[in-house]
Protein backbone atom coordinates (compact mmCIF):
# COMPACT_ATOMS: atom_id res chain seq x y z
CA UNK A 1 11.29 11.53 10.60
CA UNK A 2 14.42 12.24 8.68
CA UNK A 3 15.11 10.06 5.35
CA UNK A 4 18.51 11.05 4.32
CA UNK A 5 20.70 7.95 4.71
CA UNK A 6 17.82 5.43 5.86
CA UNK A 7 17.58 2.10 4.04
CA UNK A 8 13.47 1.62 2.69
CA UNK A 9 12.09 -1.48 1.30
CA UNK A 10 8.95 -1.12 -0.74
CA UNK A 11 7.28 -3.83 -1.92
CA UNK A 12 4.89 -3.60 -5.28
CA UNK A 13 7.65 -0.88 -6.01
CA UNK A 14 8.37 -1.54 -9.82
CA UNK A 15 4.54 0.38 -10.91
CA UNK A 16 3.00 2.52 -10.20
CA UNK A 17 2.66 4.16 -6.34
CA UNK A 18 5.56 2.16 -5.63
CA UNK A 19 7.64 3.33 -8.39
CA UNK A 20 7.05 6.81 -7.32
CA UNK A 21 7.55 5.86 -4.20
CA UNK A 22 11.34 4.68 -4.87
CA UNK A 23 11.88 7.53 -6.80
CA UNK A 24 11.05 10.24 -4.42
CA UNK A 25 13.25 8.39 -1.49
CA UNK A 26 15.89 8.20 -3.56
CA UNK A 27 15.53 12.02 -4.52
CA UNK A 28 15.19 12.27 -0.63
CA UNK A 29 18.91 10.65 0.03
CA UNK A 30 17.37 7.05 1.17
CA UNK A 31 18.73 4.32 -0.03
CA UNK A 32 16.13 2.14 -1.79
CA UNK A 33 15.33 -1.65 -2.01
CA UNK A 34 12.27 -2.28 -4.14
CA UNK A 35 10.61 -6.16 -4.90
CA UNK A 36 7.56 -7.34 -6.88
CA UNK A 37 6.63 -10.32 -8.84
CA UNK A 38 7.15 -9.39 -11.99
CA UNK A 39 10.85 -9.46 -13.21
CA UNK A 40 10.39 -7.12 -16.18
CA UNK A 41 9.20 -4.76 -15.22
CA UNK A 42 11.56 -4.83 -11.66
CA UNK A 43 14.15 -4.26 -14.36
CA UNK A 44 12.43 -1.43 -16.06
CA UNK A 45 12.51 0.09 -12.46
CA UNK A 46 16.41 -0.70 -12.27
CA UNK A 47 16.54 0.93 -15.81
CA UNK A 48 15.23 3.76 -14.66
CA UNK A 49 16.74 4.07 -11.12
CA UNK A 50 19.69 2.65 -11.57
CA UNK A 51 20.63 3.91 -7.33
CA UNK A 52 17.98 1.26 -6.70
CA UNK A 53 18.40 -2.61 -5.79
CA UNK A 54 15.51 -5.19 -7.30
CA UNK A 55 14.78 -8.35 -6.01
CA UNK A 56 11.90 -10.70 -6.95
CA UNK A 57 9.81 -11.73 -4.78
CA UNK A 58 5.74 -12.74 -4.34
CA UNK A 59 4.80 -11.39 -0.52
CA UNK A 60 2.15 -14.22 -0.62
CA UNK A 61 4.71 -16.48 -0.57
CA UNK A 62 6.01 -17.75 2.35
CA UNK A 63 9.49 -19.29 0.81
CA UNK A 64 9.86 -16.18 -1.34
CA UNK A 65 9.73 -13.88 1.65
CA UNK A 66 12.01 -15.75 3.99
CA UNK A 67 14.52 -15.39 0.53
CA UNK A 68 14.12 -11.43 0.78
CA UNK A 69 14.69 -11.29 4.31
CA UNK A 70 17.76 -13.28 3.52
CA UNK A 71 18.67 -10.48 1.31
CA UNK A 72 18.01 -7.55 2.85
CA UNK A 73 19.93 -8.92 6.05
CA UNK A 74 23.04 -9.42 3.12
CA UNK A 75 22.17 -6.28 2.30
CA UNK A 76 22.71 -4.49 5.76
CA UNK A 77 19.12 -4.33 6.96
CA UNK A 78 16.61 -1.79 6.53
CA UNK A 79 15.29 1.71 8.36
CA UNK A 80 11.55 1.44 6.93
CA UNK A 81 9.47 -1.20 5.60
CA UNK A 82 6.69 0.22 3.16
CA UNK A 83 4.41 -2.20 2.44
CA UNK A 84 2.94 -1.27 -0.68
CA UNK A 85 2.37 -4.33 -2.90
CA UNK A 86 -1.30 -4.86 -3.86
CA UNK A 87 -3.79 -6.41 -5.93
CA UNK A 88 -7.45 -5.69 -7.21
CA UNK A 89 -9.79 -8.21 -9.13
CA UNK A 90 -12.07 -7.55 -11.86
CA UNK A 91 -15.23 -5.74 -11.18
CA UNK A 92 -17.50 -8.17 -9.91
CA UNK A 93 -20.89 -9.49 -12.29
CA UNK A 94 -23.25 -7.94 -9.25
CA UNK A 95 -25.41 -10.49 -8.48
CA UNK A 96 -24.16 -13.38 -9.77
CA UNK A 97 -22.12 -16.01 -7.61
CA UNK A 98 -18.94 -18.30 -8.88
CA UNK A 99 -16.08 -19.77 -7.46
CA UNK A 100 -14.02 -16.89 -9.23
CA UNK A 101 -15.32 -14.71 -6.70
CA UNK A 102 -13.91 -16.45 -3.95
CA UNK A 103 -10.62 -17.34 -5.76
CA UNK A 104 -10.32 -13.47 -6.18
CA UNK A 105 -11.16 -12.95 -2.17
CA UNK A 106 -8.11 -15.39 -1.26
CA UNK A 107 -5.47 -13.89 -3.65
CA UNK A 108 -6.94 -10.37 -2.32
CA UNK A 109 -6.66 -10.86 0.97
CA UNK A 110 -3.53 -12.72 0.71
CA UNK A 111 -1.33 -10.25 -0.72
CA UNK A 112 -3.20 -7.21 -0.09
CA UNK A 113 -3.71 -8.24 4.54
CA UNK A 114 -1.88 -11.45 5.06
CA UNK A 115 1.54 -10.25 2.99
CA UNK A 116 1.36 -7.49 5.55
CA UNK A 117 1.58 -8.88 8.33
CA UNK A 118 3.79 -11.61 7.17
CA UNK A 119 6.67 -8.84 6.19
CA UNK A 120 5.76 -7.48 9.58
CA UNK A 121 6.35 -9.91 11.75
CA UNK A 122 9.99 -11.19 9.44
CA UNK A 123 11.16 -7.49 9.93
CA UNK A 124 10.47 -6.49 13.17
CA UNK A 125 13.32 -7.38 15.16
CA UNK A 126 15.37 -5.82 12.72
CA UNK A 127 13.37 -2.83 13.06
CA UNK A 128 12.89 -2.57 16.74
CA UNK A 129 17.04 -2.58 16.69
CA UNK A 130 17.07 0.66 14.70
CA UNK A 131 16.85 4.05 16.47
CA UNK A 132 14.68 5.55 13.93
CA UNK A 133 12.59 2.84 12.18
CA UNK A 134 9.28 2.81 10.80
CA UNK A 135 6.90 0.92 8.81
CA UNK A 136 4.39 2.53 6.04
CA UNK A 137 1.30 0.85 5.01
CA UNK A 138 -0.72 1.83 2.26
CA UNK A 139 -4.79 1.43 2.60
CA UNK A 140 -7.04 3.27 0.99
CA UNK A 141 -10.46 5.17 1.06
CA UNK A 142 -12.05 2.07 0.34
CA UNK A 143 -11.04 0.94 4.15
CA UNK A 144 -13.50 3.84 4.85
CA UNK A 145 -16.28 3.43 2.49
CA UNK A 146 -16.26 0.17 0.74
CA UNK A 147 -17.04 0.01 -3.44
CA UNK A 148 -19.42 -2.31 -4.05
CA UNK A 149 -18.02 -3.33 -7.17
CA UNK A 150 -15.18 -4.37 -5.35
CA UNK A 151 -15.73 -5.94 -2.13
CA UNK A 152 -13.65 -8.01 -1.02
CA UNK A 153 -11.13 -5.55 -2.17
CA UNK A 154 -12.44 -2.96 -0.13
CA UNK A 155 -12.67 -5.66 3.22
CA UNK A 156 -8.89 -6.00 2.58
CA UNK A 157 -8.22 -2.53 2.78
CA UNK A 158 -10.07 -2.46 5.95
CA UNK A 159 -8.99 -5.26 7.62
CA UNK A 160 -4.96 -3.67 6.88
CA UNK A 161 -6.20 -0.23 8.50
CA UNK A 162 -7.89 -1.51 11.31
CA UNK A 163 -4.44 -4.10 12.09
CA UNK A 164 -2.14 -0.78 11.18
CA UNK A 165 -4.19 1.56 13.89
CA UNK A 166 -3.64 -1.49 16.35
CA UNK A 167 -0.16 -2.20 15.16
CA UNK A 168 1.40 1.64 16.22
CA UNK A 169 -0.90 1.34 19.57
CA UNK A 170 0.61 -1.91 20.48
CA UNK A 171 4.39 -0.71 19.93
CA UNK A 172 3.55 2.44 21.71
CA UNK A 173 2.99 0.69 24.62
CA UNK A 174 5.84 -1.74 24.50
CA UNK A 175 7.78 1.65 24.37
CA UNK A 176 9.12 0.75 21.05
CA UNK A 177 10.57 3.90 18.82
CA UNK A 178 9.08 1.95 15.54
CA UNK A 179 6.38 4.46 14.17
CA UNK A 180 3.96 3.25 11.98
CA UNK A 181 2.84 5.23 9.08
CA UNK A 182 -0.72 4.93 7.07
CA UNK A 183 -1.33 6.50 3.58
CA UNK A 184 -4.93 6.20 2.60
CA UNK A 185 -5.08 7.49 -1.04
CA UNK A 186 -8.39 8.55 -3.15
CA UNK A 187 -8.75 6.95 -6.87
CA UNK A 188 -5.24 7.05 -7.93
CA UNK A 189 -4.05 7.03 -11.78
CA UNK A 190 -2.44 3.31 -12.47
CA UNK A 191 -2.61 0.62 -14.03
CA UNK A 192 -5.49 -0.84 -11.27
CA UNK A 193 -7.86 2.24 -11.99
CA UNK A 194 -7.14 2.32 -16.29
CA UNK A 195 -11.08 1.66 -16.63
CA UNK A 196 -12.65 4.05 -14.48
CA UNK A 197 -13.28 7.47 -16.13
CA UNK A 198 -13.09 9.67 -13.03
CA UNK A 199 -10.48 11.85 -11.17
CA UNK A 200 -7.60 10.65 -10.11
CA UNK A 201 -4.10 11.87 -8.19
CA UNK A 202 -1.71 11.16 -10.25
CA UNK A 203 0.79 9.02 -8.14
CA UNK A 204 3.29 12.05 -7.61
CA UNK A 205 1.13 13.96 -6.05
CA UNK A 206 0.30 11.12 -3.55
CA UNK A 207 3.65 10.57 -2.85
CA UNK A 208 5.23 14.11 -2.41
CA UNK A 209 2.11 14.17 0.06
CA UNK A 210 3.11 10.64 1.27
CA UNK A 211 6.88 12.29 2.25
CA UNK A 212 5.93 15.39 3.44
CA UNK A 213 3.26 13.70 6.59
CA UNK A 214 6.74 11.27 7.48
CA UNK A 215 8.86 14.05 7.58
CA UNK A 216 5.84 15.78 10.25
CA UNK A 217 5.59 12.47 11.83
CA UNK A 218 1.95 12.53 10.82
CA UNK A 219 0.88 8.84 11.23
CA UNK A 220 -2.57 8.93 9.27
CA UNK A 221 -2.20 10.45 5.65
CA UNK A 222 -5.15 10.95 4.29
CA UNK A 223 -4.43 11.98 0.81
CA UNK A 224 -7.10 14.41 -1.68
CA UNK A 225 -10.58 13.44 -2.13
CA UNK A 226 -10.09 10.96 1.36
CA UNK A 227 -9.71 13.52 3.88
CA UNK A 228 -13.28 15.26 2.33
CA UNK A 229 -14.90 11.38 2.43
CA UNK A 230 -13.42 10.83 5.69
CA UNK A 231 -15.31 13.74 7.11
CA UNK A 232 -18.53 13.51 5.17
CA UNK A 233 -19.05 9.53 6.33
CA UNK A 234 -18.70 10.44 9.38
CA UNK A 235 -21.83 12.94 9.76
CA UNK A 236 -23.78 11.46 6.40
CA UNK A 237 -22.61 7.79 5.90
CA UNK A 238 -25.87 6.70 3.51
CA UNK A 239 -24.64 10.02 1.45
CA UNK A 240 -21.15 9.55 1.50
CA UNK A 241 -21.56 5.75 0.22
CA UNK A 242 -23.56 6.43 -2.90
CA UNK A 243 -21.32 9.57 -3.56
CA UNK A 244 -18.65 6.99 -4.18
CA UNK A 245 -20.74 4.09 -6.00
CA UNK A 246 -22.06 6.34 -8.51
CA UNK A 247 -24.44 4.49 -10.66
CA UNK A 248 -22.41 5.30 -13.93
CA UNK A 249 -19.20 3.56 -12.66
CA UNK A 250 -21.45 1.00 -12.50
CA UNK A 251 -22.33 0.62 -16.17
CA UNK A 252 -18.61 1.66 -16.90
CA UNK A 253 -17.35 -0.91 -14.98
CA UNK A 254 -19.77 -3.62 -16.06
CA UNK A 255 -18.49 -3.89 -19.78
CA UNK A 256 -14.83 -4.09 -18.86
């Protein structure tokens, strides 16, 4: 897929893989849109990037993101929607039940599955117009092998792959030229993963990987240590899943 003179939206694109994510479209001759909930640091992006537009906006708001459609239509549309924005909740207290937990689950899967397919659906049309559209999700290995110290986390991320796999099957057999793009990155250095004390991509790396699989029109991306888990669940799932809950991110974790 060529980038030079598309339009891209990202959404959680002032931090983080988002940030690098506006950065290297830009670098690739895109034209970039980013929104987030947090104004400050939207206009740190701007700082930054100052090719970029900002707008505010909370995708697990329903108002909010009928106000950035509004926009983007002012705007002239867009070429690809990357739906980035994403959230994680403290490490759980294992074994012990609250209402935070479930509070957590709702904001989760609201932001991180609903917000999805809310943008989705509000961009489609415009998308389905284009002649060379797309739409970019970003999972992760957790959709693969979930961490128990983050569950409902993890049953967000698999809930978005499993709707993204069934998302490009469904347009390719409406006949629609929309292709549908899935990055699943390892542990990746942000501000999500500043407490766990293992290694981690830093976010450029994911991303020049990120623009290199669009470019191929390679539809699953599975970035670093993912492609390696990917293939190991597959043949030794009990292996693979304590490989990835190792019992000293547990006591790391814990005392956060």
């Amino acid at each position: 897929m060529e980038l030079r003179g598309k339009t891209v939206l990202i959404t959680g694109g002032a931090a983080g893989i988002g940030y690098e994510s506006a950065k290297q479209f830009s670098a690739a001759g895109a034209r970039v849109i980013i929104c987030g909930r947090n104004q400050s640091k939207l206009d740190k992006a701007k700082s930054n990037l100052p090719g970029i537009i900002t707008i505010k906006c909370d995708v697990s708001d329903q108002n909010e993101i009928k106000e950035l459609y509004k926009q983007v239509l002012e705007l002239g549309g867009i070429d690809i929607l990357y739906n980035n924005a994403g959230v994680g909740s403290a490490p759980l207290n294992l074994g012990v039940a609250n209402e935070q937990h479930y509070t957590d689950a709702v904001n989760e899967m609201n932001i991180n599955y609903l917000g999805v397919i809310r943008l989705n659906n509000l961009f489609m049309d415009m998308l389905k117009a284009k002649k060379d559209a797309a739409i970019i999700v970003t999972t992760s290995v957790l959709s693969y092998l979930p961490a128990i110290l983050a569950p409902t986390y993890s049953a967000t991320k698999a809930a978005l792959r499993f709707y993204t796999e069934s998302l490009r099957k469904h347009l390719e057999i409406l006949g629609s030229s929309v292709k549908v793009f899935e990055l699943l990155p390892p542990l990746v250095e942000t501000e999500m993963t500043a407490g766990i004390n293992e290694k981690k991509m830093s976010t450029e790396d994911l991303i020049h990987i990120l623009m290199a699989g669009i470019k191929k029109n390679q539809f699953t991306i599975r970035a670093g240590n993912t492609k390696l888990l990917y293939k190991i669940n597959r043949l030794f799932p009990n292996f693979a899943f304590n490989f990835l809950n190792k019992p000293r991110n547990f006591r790391l974790l814990r005392t956060q």
